[in-house]
Each structure stands twice: as structure tokens, then as C-alpha cells.
PDB file of N, CA and C in Angstrom:
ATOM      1  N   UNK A   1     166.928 132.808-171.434  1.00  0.00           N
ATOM      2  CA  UNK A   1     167.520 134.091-171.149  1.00  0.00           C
ATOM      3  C   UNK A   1     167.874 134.232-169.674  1.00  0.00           C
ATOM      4  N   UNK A   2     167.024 133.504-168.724  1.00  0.00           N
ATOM      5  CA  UNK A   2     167.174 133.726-167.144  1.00  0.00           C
ATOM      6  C   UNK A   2     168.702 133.622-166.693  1.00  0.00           C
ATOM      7  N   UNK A   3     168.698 132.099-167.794  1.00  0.00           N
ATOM      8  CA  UNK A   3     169.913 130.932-167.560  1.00  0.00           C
ATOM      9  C   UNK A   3     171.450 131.636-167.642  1.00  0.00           C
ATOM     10  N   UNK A   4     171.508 132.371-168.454  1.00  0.00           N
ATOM     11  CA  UNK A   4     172.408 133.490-169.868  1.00  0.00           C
ATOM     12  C   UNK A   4     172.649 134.418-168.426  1.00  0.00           C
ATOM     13  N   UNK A   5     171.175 134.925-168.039  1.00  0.00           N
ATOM     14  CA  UNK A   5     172.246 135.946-166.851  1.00  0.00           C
ATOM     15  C   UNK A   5     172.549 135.524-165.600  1.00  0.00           C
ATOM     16  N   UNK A   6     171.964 134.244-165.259  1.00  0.00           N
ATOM     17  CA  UNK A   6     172.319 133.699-164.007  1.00  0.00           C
ATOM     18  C   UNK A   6     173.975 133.234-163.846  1.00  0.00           C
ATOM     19  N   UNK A   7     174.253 132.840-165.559  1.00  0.00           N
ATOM     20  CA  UNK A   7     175.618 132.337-165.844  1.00  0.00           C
ATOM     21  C   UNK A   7     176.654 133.489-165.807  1.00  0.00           C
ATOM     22  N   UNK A   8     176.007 135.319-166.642  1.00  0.00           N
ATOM     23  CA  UNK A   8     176.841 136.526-166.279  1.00  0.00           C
ATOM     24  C   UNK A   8     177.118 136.833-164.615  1.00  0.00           C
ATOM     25  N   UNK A   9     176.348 136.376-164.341  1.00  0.00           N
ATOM     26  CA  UNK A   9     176.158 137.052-162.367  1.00  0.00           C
ATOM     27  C   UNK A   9     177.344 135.881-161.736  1.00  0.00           C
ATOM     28  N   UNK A  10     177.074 134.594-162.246  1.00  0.00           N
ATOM     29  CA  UNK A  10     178.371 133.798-161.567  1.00  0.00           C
ATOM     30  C   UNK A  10     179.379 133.954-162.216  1.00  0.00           C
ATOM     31  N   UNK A  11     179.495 134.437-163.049  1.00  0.00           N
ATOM     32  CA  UNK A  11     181.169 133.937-163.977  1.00  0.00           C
ATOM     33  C   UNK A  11     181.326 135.968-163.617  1.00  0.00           C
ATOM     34  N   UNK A  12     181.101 136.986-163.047  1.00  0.00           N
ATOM     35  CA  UNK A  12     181.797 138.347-162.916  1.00  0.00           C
ATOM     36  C   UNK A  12     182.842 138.208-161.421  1.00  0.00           C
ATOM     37  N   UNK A  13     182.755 137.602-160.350  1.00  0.00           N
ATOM     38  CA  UNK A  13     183.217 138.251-159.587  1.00  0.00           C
ATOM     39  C   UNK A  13     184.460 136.490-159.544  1.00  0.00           C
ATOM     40  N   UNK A  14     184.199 135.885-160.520  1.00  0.00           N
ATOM     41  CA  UNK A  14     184.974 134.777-160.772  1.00  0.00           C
ATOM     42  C   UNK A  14     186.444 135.857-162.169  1.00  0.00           C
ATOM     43  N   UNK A  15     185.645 136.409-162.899  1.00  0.00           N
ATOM     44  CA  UNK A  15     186.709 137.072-163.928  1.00  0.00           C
ATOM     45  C   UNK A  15     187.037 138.152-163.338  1.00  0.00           C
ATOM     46  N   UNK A  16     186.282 138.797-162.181  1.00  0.00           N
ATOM     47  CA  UNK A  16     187.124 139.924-161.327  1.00  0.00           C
ATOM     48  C   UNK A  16     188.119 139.626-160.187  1.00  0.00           C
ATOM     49  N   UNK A  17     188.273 138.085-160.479  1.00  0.00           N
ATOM     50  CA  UNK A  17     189.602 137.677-159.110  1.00  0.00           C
ATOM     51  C   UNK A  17     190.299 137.341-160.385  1.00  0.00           C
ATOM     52  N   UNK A  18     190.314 136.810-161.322  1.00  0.00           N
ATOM     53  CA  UNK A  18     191.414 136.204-162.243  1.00  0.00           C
ATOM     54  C   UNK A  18     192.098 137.377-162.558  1.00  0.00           C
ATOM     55  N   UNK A  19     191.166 138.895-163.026  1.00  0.00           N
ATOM     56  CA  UNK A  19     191.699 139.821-163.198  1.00  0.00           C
ATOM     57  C   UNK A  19     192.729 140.225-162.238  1.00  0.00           C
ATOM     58  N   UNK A  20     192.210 139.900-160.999  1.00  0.00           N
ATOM     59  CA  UNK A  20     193.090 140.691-160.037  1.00  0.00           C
ATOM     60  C   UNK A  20     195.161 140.027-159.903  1.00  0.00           C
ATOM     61  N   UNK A  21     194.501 138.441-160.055  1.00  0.00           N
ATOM     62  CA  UNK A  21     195.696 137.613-160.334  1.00  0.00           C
ATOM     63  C   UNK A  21     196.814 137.779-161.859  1.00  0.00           C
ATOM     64  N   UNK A  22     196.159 137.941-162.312  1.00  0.00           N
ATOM     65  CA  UNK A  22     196.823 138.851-163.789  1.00  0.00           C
ATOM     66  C   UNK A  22     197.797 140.105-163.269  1.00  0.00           C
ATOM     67  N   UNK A  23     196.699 140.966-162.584  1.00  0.00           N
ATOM     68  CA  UNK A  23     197.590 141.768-162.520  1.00  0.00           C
ATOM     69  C   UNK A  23     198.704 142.137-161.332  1.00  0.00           C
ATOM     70  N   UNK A  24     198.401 141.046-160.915  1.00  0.00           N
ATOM     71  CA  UNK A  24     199.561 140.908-159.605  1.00  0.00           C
ATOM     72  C   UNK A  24     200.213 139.953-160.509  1.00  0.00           C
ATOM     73  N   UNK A  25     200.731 139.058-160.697  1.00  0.00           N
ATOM     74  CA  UNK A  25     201.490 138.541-161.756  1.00  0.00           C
ATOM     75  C   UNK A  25     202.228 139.003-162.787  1.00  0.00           C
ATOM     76  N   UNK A  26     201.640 140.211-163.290  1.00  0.00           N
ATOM     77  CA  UNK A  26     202.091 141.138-164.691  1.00  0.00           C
ATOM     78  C   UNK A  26     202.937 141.861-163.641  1.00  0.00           C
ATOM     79  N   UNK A  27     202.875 142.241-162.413  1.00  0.00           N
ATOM     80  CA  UNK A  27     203.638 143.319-161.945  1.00  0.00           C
ATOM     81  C   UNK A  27     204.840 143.067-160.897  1.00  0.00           C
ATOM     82  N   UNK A  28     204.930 141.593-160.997  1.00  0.00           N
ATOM     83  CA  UNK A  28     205.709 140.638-160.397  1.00  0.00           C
ATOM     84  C   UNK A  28     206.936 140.504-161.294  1.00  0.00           C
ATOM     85  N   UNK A  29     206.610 140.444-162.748  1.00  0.00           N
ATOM     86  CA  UNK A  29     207.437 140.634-163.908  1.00  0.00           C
ATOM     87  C   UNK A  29     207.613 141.675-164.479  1.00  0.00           C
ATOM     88  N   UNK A  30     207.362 142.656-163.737  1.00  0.00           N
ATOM     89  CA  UNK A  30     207.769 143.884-164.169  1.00  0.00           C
ATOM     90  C   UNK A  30     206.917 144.489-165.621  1.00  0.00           C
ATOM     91  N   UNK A  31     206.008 143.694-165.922  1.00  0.00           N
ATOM     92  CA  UNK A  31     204.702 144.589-167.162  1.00  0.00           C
ATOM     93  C   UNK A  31     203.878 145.268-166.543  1.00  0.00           C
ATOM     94  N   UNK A  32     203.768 146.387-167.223  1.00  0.00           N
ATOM     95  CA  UNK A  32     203.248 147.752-167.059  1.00  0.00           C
ATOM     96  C   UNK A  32     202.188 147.387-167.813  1.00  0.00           C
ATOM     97  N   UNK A  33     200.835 147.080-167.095  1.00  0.00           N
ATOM     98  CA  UNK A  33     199.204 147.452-168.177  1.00  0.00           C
ATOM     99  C   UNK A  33     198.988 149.264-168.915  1.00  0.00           C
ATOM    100  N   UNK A  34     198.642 149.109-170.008  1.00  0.00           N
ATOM    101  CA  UNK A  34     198.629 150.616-170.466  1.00  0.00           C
ATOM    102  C   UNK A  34     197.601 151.401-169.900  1.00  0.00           C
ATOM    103  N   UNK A  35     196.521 151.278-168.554  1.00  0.00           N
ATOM    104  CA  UNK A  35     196.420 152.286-168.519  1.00  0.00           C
ATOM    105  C   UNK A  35     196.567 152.933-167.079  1.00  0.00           C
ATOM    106  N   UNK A  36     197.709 151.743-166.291  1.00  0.00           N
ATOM    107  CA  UNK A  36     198.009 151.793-165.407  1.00  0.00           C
ATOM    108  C   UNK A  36     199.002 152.717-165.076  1.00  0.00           C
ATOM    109  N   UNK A  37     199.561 153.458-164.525  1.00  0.00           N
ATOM    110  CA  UNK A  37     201.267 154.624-164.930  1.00  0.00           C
ATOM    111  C   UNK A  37     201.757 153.952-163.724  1.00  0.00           C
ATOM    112  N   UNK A  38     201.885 153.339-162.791  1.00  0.00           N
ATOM    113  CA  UNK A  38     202.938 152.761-161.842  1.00  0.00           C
ATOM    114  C   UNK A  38     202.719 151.056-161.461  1.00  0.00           C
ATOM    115  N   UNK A  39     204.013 150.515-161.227  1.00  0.00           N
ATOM    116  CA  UNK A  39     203.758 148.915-160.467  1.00  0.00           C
ATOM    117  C   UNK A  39     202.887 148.808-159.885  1.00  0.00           C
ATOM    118  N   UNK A  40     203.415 149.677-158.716  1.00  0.00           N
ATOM    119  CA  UNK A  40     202.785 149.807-157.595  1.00  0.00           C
ATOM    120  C   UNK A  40     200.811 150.105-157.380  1.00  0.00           C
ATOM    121  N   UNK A  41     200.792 151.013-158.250  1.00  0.00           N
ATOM    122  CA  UNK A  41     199.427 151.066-158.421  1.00  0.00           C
ATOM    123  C   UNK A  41     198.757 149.489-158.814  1.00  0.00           C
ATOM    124  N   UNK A  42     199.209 149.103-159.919  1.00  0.00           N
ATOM    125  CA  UNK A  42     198.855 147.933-160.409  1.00  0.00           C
ATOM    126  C   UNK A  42     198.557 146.807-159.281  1.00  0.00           C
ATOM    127  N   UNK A  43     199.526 146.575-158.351  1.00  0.00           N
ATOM    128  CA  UNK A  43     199.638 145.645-157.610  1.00  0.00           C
ATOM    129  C   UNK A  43     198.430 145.990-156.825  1.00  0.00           C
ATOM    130  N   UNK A  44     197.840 147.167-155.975  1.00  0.00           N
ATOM    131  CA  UNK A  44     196.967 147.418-155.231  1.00  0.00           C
ATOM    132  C   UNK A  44     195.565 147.165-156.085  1.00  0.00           C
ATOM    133  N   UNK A  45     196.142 147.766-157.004  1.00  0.00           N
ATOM    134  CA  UNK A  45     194.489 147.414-157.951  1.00  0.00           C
ATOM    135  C   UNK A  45     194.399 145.713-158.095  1.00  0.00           C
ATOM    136  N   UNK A  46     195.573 145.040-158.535  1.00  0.00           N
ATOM    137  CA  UNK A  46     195.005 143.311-158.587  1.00  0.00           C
ATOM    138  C   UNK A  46     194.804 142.816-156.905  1.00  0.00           C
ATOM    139  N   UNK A  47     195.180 143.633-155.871  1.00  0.00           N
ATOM    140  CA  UNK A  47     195.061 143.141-154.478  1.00  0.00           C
ATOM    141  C   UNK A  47     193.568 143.338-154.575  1.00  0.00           C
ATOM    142  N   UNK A  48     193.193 144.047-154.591  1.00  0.00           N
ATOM    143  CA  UNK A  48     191.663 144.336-154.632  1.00  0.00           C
ATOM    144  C   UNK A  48     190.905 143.951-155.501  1.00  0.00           C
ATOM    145  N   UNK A  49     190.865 143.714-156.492  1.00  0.00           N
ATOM    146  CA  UNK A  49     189.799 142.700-157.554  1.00  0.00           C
ATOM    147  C   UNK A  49     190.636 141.439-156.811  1.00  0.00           C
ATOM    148  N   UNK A  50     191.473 140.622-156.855  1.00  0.00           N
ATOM    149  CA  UNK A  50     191.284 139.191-156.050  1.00  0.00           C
ATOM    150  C   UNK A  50     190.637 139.403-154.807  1.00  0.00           C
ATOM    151  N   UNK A  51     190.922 140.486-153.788  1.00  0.00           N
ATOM    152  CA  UNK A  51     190.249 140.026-152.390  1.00  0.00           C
ATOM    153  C   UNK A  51     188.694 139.943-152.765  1.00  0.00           C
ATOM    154  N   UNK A  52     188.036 141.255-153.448  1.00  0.00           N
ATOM    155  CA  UNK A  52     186.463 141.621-153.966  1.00  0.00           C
ATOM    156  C   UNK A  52     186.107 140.284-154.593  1.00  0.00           C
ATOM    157  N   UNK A  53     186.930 139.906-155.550  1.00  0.00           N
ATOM    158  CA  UNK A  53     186.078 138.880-155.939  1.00  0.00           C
ATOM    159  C   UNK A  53     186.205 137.679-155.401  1.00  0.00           C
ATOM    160  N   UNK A  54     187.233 137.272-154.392  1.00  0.00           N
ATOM    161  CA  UNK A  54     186.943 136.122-153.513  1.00  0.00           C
ATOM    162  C   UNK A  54     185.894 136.112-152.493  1.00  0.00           C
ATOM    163  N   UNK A  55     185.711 137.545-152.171  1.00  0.00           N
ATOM    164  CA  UNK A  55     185.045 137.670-151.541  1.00  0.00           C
ATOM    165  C   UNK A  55     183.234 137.385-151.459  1.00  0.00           C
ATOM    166  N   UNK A  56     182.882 138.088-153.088  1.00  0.00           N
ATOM    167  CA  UNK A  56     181.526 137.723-153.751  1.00  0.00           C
ATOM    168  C   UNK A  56     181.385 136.449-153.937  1.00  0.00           C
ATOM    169  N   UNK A  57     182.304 135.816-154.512  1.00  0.00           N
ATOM    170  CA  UNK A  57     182.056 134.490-154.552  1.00  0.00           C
ATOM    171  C   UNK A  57     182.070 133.345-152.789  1.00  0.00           C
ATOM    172  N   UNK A  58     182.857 133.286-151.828  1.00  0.00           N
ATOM    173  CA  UNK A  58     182.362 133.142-150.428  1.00  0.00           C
ATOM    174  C   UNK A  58     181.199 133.670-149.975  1.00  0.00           C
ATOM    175  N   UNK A  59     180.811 135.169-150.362  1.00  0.00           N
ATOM    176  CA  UNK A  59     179.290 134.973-149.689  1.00  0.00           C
ATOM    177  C   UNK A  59     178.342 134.677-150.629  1.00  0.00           C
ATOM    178  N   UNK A  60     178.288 134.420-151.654  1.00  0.00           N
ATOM    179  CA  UNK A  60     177.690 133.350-152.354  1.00  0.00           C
ATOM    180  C   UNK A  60     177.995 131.989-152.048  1.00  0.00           C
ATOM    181  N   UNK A  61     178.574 131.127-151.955  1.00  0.00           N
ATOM    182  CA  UNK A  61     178.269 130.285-151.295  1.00  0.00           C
ATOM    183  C   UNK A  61     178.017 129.821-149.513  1.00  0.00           C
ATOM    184  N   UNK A  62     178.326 130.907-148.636  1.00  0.00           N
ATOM    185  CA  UNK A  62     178.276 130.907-147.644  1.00  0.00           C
ATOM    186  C   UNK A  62     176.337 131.228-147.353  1.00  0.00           C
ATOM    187  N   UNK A  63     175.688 132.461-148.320  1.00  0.00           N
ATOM    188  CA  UNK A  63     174.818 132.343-148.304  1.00  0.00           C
ATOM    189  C   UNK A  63     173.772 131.457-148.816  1.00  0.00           C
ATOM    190  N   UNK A  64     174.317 130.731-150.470  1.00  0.00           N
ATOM    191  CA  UNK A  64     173.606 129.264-150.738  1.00  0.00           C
ATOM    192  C   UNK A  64     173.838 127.808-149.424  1.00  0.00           C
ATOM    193  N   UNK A  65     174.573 128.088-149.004  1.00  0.00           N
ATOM    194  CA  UNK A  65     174.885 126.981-147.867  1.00  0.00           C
ATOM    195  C   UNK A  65     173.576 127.546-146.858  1.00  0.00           C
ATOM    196  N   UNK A  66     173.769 128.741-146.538  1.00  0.00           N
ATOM    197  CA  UNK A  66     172.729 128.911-144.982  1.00  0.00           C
ATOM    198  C   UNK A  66     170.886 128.764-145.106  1.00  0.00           C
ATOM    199  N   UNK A  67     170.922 129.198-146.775  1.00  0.00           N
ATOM    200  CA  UNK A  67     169.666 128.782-146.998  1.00  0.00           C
ATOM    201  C   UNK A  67     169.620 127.295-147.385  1.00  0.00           C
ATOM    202  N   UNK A  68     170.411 126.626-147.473  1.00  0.00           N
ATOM    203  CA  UNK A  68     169.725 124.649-147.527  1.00  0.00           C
ATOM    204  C   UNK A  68     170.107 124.522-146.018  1.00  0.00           C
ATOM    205  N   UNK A  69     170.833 125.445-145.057  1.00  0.00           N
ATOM    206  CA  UNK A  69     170.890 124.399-143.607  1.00  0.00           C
ATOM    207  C   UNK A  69     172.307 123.842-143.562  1.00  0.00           C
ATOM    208  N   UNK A  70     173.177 123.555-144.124  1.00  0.00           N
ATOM    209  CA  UNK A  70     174.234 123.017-143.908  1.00  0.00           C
ATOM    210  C   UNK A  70     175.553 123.882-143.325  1.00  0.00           C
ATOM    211  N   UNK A  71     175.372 124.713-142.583  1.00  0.00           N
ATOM    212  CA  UNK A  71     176.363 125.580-141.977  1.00  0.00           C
ATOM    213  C   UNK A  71     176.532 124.900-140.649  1.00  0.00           C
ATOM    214  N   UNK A  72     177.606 125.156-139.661  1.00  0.00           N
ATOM    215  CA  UNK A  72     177.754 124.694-138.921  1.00  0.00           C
ATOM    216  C   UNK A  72     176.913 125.726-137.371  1.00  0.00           C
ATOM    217  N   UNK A  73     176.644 125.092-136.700  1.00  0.00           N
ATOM    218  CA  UNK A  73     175.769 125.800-135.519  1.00  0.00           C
ATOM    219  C   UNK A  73     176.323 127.443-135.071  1.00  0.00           C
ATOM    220  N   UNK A  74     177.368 127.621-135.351  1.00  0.00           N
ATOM    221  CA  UNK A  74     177.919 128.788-134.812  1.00  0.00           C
ATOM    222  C   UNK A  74     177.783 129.639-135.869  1.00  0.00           C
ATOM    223  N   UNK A  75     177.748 129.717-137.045  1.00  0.00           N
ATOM    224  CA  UNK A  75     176.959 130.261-138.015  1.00  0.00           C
ATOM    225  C   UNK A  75     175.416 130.448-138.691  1.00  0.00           C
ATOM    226  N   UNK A  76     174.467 129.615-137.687  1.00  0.00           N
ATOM    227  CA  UNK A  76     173.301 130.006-138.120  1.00  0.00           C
ATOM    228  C   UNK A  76     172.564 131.073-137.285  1.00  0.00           C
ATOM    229  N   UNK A  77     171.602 131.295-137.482  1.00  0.00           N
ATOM    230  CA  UNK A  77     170.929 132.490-137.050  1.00  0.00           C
ATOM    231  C   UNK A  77     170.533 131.723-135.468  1.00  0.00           C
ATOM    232  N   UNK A  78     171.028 132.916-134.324  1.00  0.00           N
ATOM    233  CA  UNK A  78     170.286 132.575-133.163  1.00  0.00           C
ATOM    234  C   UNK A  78     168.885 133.220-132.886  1.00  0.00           C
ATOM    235  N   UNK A  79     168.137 132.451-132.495  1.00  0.00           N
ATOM    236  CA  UNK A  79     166.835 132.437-131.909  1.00  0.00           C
ATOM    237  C   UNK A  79     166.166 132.673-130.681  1.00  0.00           C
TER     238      UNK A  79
END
């Protein structure tokens, strides 16, 4: 069961950037999502689920990197 949600916690902010790419794509071609009422809206909403979820996913690995040590000196904690 741990495994099941460790796999929900990595695969959300991975299906909240695809989302975001969908819908910048759908609005590139001119499809209207139904519960969207403008392009324009659409486009800001997929700008933001891709940046959010590129984002969760970089500090997830930026933070699995700093806890094994492999960051570069200008990124670790000064002392």
C-alpha cells in the first residue's frame, strides 16, 4: 500500500504538466475544453499546470539530489 501511494505522489504533478500541455495544445487548435468559456483562459490555465508541475517535479529531484550529496558546491547548504 506504501508503494501504491508513493507511485500516486510521483505520477500527480507528472499528470498535472501533461495536463497543462494538453491544454495549451487544444488551444493552439482552436478546441474549446467544456468547462473552460475562453482560449485565452485555457491557455493561462495550461501555462500554469505545466510551470506547477515542472516545478514539483525539479524540487523533487533537486531535493532527492541534496539529500545523497550530489549537488554542486554552490547549491549546498553553507556552514
Amino acid at each position: 500500500m506504501q508503494r501504491f501511494m508513493a507511485l500516486i505522489l510521483v505520477l500527480t504533478p507528472v499528470i498535472l504538466a501533461v495536463t497543462g500541455i494538453k491544454l495549451i495544445r487544444d488551444m493552439s487548435f482552436g478546441i474549446l475544453q467544456p468547462p473552460i468559456p475562453e482560449l485565452w483562459i485555457q491557455f493561462v490555465l495550461g501555462v500554469i499546470c505545466l510551470i506547477g508541475g515542472m516545478y514539483l517535479i525539479g524540487g523533487f529531484i533537486f531535493h532527492r539530489d541534496k539529500k545523497r550529496n550530489k549537488l554542486q558546491k554552490r547549491f549546498s547548504e553553507k556552514k
